[in-house]
Structures are given as C-alpha cells and as structure tokens.
Protein backbone atom coordinates (compact mmCIF):
# COMPACT_ATOMS: atom_id res chain seq x y z
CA UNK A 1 -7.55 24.00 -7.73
CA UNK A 2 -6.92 21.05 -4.97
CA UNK A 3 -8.95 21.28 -1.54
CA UNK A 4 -6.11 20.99 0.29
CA UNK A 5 -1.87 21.68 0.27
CA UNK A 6 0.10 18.83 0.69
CA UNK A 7 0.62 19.79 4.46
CA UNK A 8 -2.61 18.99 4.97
CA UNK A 9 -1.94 16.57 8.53
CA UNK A 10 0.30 19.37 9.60
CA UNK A 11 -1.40 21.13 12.84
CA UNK A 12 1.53 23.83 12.60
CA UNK A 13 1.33 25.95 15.79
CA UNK A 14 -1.11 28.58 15.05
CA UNK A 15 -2.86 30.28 17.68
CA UNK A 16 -6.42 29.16 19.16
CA UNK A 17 -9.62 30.80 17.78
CA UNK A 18 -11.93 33.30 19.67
CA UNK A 19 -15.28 31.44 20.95
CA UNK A 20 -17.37 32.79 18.66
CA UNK A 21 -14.63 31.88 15.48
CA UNK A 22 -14.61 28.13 17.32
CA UNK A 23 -17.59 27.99 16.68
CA UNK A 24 -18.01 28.92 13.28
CA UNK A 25 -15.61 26.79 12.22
CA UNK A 26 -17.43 23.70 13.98
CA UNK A 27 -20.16 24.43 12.42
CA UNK A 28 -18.88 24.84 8.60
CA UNK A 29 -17.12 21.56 9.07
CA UNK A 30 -20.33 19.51 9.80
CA UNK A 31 -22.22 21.07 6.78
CA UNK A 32 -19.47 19.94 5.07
CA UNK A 33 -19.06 16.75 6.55
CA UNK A 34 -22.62 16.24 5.23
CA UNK A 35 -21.76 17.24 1.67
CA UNK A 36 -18.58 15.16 1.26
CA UNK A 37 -20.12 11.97 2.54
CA UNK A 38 -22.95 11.99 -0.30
CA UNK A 39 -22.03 13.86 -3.00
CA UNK A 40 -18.50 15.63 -3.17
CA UNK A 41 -16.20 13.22 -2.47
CA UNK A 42 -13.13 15.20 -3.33
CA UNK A 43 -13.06 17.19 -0.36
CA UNK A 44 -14.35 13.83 1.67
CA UNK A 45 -10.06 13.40 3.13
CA UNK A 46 -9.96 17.01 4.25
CA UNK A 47 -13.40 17.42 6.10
CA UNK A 48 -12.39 14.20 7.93
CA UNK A 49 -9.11 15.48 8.71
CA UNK A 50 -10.84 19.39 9.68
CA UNK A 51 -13.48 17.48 12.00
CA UNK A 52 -10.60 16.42 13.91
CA UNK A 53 -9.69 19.74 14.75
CA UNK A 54 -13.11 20.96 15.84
CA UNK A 55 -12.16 20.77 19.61
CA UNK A 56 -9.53 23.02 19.63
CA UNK A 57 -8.77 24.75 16.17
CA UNK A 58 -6.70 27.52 15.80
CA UNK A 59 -5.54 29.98 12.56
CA UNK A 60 -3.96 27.39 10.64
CA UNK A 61 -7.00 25.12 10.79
CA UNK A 62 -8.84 28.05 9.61
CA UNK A 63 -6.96 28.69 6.71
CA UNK A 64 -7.66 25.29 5.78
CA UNK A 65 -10.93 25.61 6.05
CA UNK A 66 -11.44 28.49 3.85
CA UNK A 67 -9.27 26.80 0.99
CA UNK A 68 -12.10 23.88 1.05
CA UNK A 69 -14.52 26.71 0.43
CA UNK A 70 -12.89 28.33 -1.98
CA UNK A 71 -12.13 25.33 -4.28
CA UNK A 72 -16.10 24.34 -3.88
CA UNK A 73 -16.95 27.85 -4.98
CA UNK A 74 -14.54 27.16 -7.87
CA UNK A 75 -15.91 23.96 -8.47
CA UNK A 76 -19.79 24.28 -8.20
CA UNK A 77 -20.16 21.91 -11.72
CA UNK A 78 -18.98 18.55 -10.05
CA UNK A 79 -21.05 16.13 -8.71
CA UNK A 80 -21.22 12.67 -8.55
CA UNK A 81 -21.76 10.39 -11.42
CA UNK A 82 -23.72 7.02 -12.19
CA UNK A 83 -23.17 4.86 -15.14
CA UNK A 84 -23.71 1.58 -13.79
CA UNK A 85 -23.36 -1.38 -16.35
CA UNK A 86 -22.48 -5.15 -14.91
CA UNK A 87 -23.77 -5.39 -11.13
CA UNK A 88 -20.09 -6.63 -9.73
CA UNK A 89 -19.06 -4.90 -6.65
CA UNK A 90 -15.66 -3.49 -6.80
CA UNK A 91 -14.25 -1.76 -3.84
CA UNK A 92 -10.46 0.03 -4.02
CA UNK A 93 -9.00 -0.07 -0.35
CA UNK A 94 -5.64 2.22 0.31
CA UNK A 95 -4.00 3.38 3.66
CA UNK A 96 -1.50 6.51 3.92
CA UNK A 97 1.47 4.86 6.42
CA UNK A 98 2.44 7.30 9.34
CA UNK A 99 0.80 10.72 8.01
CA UNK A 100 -0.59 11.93 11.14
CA UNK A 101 1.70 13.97 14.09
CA UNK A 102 0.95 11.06 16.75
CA UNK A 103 2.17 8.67 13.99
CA UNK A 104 -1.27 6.83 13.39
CA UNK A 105 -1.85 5.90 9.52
CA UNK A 106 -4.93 7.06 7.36
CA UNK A 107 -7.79 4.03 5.92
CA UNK A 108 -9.33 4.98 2.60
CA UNK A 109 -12.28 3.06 0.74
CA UNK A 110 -14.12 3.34 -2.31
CA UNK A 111 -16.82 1.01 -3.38
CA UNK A 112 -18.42 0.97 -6.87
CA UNK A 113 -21.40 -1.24 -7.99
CA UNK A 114 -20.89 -1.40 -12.33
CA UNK A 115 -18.30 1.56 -12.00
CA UNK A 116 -20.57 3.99 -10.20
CA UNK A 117 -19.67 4.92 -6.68
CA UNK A 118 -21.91 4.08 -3.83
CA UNK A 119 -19.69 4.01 -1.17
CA UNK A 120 -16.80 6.14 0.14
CA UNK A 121 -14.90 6.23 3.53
CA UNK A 122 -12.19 8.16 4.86
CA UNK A 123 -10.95 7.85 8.65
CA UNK A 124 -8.01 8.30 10.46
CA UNK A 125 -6.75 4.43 12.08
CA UNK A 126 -7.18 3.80 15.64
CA UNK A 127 -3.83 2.03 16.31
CA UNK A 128 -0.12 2.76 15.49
CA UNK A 129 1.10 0.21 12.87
CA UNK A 130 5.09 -0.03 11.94
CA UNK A 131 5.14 -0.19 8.67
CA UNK A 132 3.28 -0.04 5.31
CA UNK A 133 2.23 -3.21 5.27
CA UNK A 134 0.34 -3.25 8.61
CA UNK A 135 -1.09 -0.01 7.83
CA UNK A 136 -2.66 -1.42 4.44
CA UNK A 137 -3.48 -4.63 6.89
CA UNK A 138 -5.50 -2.88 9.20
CA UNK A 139 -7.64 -0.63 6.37
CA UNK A 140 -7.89 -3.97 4.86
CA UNK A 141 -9.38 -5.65 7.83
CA UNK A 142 -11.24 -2.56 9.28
CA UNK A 143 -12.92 -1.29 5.27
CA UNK A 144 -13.61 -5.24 4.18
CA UNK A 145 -17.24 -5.26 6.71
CA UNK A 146 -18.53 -1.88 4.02
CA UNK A 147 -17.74 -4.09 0.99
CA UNK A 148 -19.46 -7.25 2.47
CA UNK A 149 -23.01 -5.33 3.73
CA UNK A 150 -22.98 -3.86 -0.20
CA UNK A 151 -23.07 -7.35 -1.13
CA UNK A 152 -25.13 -8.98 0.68
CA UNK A 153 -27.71 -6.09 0.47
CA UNK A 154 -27.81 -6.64 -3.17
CA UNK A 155 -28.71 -10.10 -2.73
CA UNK A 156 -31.39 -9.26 0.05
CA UNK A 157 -33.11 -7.82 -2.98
CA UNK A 158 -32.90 -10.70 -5.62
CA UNK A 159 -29.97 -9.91 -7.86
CA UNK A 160 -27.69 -12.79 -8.39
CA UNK A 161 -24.46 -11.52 -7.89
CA UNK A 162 -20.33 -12.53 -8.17
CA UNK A 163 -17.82 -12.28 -5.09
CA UNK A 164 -16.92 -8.77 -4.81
CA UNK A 165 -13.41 -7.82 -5.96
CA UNK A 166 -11.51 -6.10 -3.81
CA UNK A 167 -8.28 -3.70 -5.29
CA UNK A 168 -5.12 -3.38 -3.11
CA UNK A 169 -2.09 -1.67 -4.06
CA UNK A 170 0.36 -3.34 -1.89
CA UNK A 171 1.58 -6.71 -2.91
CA UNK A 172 3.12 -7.47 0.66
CA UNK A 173 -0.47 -7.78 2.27
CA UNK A 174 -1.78 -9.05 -0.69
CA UNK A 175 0.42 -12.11 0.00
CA UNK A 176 -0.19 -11.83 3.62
CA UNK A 177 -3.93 -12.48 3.23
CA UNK A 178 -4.08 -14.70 0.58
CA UNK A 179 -1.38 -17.50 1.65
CA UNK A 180 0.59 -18.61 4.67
CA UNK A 181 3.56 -17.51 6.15
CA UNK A 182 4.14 -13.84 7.44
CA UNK A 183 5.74 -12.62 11.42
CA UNK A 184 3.38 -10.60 13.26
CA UNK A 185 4.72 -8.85 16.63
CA UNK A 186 1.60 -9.53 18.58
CA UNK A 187 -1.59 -11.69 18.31
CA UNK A 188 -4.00 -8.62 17.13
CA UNK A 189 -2.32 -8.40 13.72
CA UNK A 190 -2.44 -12.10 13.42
CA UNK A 191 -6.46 -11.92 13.79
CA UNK A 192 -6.97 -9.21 11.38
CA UNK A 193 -4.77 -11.32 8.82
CA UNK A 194 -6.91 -14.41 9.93
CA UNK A 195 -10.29 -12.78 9.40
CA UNK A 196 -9.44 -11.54 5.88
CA UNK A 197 -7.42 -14.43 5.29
CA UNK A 198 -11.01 -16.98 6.39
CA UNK A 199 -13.13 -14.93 3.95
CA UNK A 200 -11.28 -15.28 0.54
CA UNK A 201 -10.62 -18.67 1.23
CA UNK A 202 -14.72 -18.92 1.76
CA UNK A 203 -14.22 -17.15 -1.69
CA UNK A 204 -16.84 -14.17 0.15
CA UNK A 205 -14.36 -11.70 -1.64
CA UNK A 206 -11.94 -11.45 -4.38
CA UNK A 207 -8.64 -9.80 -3.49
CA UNK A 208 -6.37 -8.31 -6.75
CA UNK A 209 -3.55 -6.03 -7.21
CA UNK A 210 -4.14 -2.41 -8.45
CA UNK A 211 -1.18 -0.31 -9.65
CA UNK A 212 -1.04 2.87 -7.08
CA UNK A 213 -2.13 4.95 -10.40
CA UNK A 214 -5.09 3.27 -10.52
CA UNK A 215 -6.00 3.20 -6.75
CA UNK A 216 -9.41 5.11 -6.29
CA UNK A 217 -8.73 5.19 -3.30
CA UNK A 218 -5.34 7.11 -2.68
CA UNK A 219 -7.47 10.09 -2.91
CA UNK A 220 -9.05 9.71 0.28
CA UNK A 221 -5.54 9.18 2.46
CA UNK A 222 -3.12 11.39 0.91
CA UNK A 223 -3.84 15.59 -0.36
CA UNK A 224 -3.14 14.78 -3.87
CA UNK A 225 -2.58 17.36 -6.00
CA UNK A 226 -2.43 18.74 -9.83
CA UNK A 227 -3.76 16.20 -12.64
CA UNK A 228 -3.30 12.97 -10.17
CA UNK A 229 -6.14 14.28 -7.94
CA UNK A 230 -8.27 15.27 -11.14
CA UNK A 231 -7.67 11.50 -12.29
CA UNK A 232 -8.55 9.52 -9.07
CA UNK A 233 -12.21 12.00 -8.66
C-alpha cells in the first residue's frame, strides 16, 4: 500500500549483490528514476533514496526495491492530474532534519501552477545542518531558484502573472527570512538567509506558513505512510 517502510534511510547491513544482481538493480532504479520524475510522484522520495545505493547495494536495498514494484503493480490507475484554474504559482518547500546515517537532512519541493503540479524535487542536502531550522533554511535557499525559473518562464510567454507564493511549514525560518535578527554559526548560513531574505523584500516571492498537514511536500522527505501519504499524493 506505501512504496516504502518507514525505515526507508536505513542501509541495515545486508550483504552485497552478485554482479549480475548489481546490475539489475541499477538498471530498474533508472527506469524508475525516469517514471517518478514525470509522472508518479509517489514513489519520486524512494527512487532518489534507491539511486543512492546503486554503487554498492546489497539484499536490503533489494528488498526495497521490489516493494516499489510491487506497490506500482498495485497501483497501475494513478497518474498525475491537471486542473489548472488561476495561473498563480504556488510551490510547498519541506526538509526531513537528520534522516540520513551520515546525519545530512532531506530537501523536498513541489510546485503547482492553478493547483496542478508541474514541478517536483526530491534530493538528499549536501551539507550537515544542526537543527530543524537550518535544514528547512537550506531547502529553502537551495528549492527557491525551481520556483523562480517557473515564473519567469511564464512571463517569457506573455501571461501577466502575481509573485509566486511560497508554503513553509516551519515558523522559525519563516521569521528568519522575512525579518532581522537570527545567530548563525558561520557566514554560509548567513548568505543563504540573505539571498532569500533580498528576494521577498524585492517582493520576487511570497513566503506563508502551511500547517505540516497541509505540506505537499512532506511526502517527498519523509516514507509516509497509511491515509497521510494517500492525502499529500
């Protein structure tokens, strides 16, 4: 019923796959990797999370794998859905603090043009932040560039359009980027705040609060599961 258990960023310590099972699996994952990126979305988190494992994937990995296949096979109906109405951009932007083994965080992005989604982006953060707040700081930073090229390639074809609004479920970087104050412990969190901080005073983007119900988003950092991951796709 869910594409992946909610130990999903667990490696375990399963033993390595044969050559010809290696590859396989490498394989699978970039067909899949194809199909989550344009029109399954659900399973977008665990491909992302599976295509880091392609180097070196053992049992474990494998039985992760096959769970994505079987809940496609289960799930062959779904697709993706347009019903676009007003042109606004809205764009839901979550991170998952601390989820992977080497203690990096997870960015996820959604971004909808009249409530149809064009846009969705799942990737595992570069740097180690130290709390939740730095972790939704960098996705902020890092995801804002998608949500500004939808915008201004809607213009590059005519269309009058509003600031896009951009959906955040954590109040504390909310605050951060949208008035002074705030400590950083070294200069590159201080630019990221800066950057996002320079475009909505521009008024280039519109940053609100979402409730973490509501957050799009949260499906593409954490293995949700039951009738919360049935919601959010």
């Amino acid at each position: 019923s869910t594409p992946a258990t909610a130990g999903l960023f667990n490696n375990g310590d399963g033993q390595l796959l044969n050559e010809k099972e290696s590859k396989w699996f490498h394989t699978v994952v970039a067909k899949l990797l194809y199909l989550a990126t344009r029109v399954r979305v659900d399973i977008l988190l665990t491909v992302i999370y599976l295509c880091t494992r392609v180097q070196e994937p053992t049992i474990t990995d494998q039985i992760k794998l096959n769970r994505v296949l079987k809940y496609l096979n289960g799930t062959k109906q779904q697709g993706l859905l347009l019903k676009p109405d007003t042109m606004r951009i809205r764009a839901y932007i979550d991170a998952a603090f601390a989820c992977h083994p080497n203690g990096k965080s997870h960015s996820g992005l959604v971004v909808t043009v009249g409530g149809a989604t064009v846009l969705c982006k799942s990737q595992k953060q570069k740097i180690v932040t130290k709390d939740s707040t730095e972790a939704e700081l960098v996705a902020l930073s890092d995801m804002l560039i998608c949500v500004t090229q939808c915008h201004d390639f809607l213009l590059g074809q005519g269309m009058e359009m509003e600031a896009p609004v951009v959906l955040q479920d954590n109040t504390s970087t909310i605050t951060l980027v949208t008035q002074d104050g705030g400590k950083y412990r070294n200069k590159y969190m201080l630019v990221r705040r800066s950057c996002v901080r320079e475009q909505v005073d521009r008024g280039d983007v519109v940053i609100k609060y979402s409730p973490t119900k509501s957050m799009l988003a949260d499906a593409l950092t954490k293995p949700l599961q039951g009738t919360l991951l049935r919601y959010m796709i």
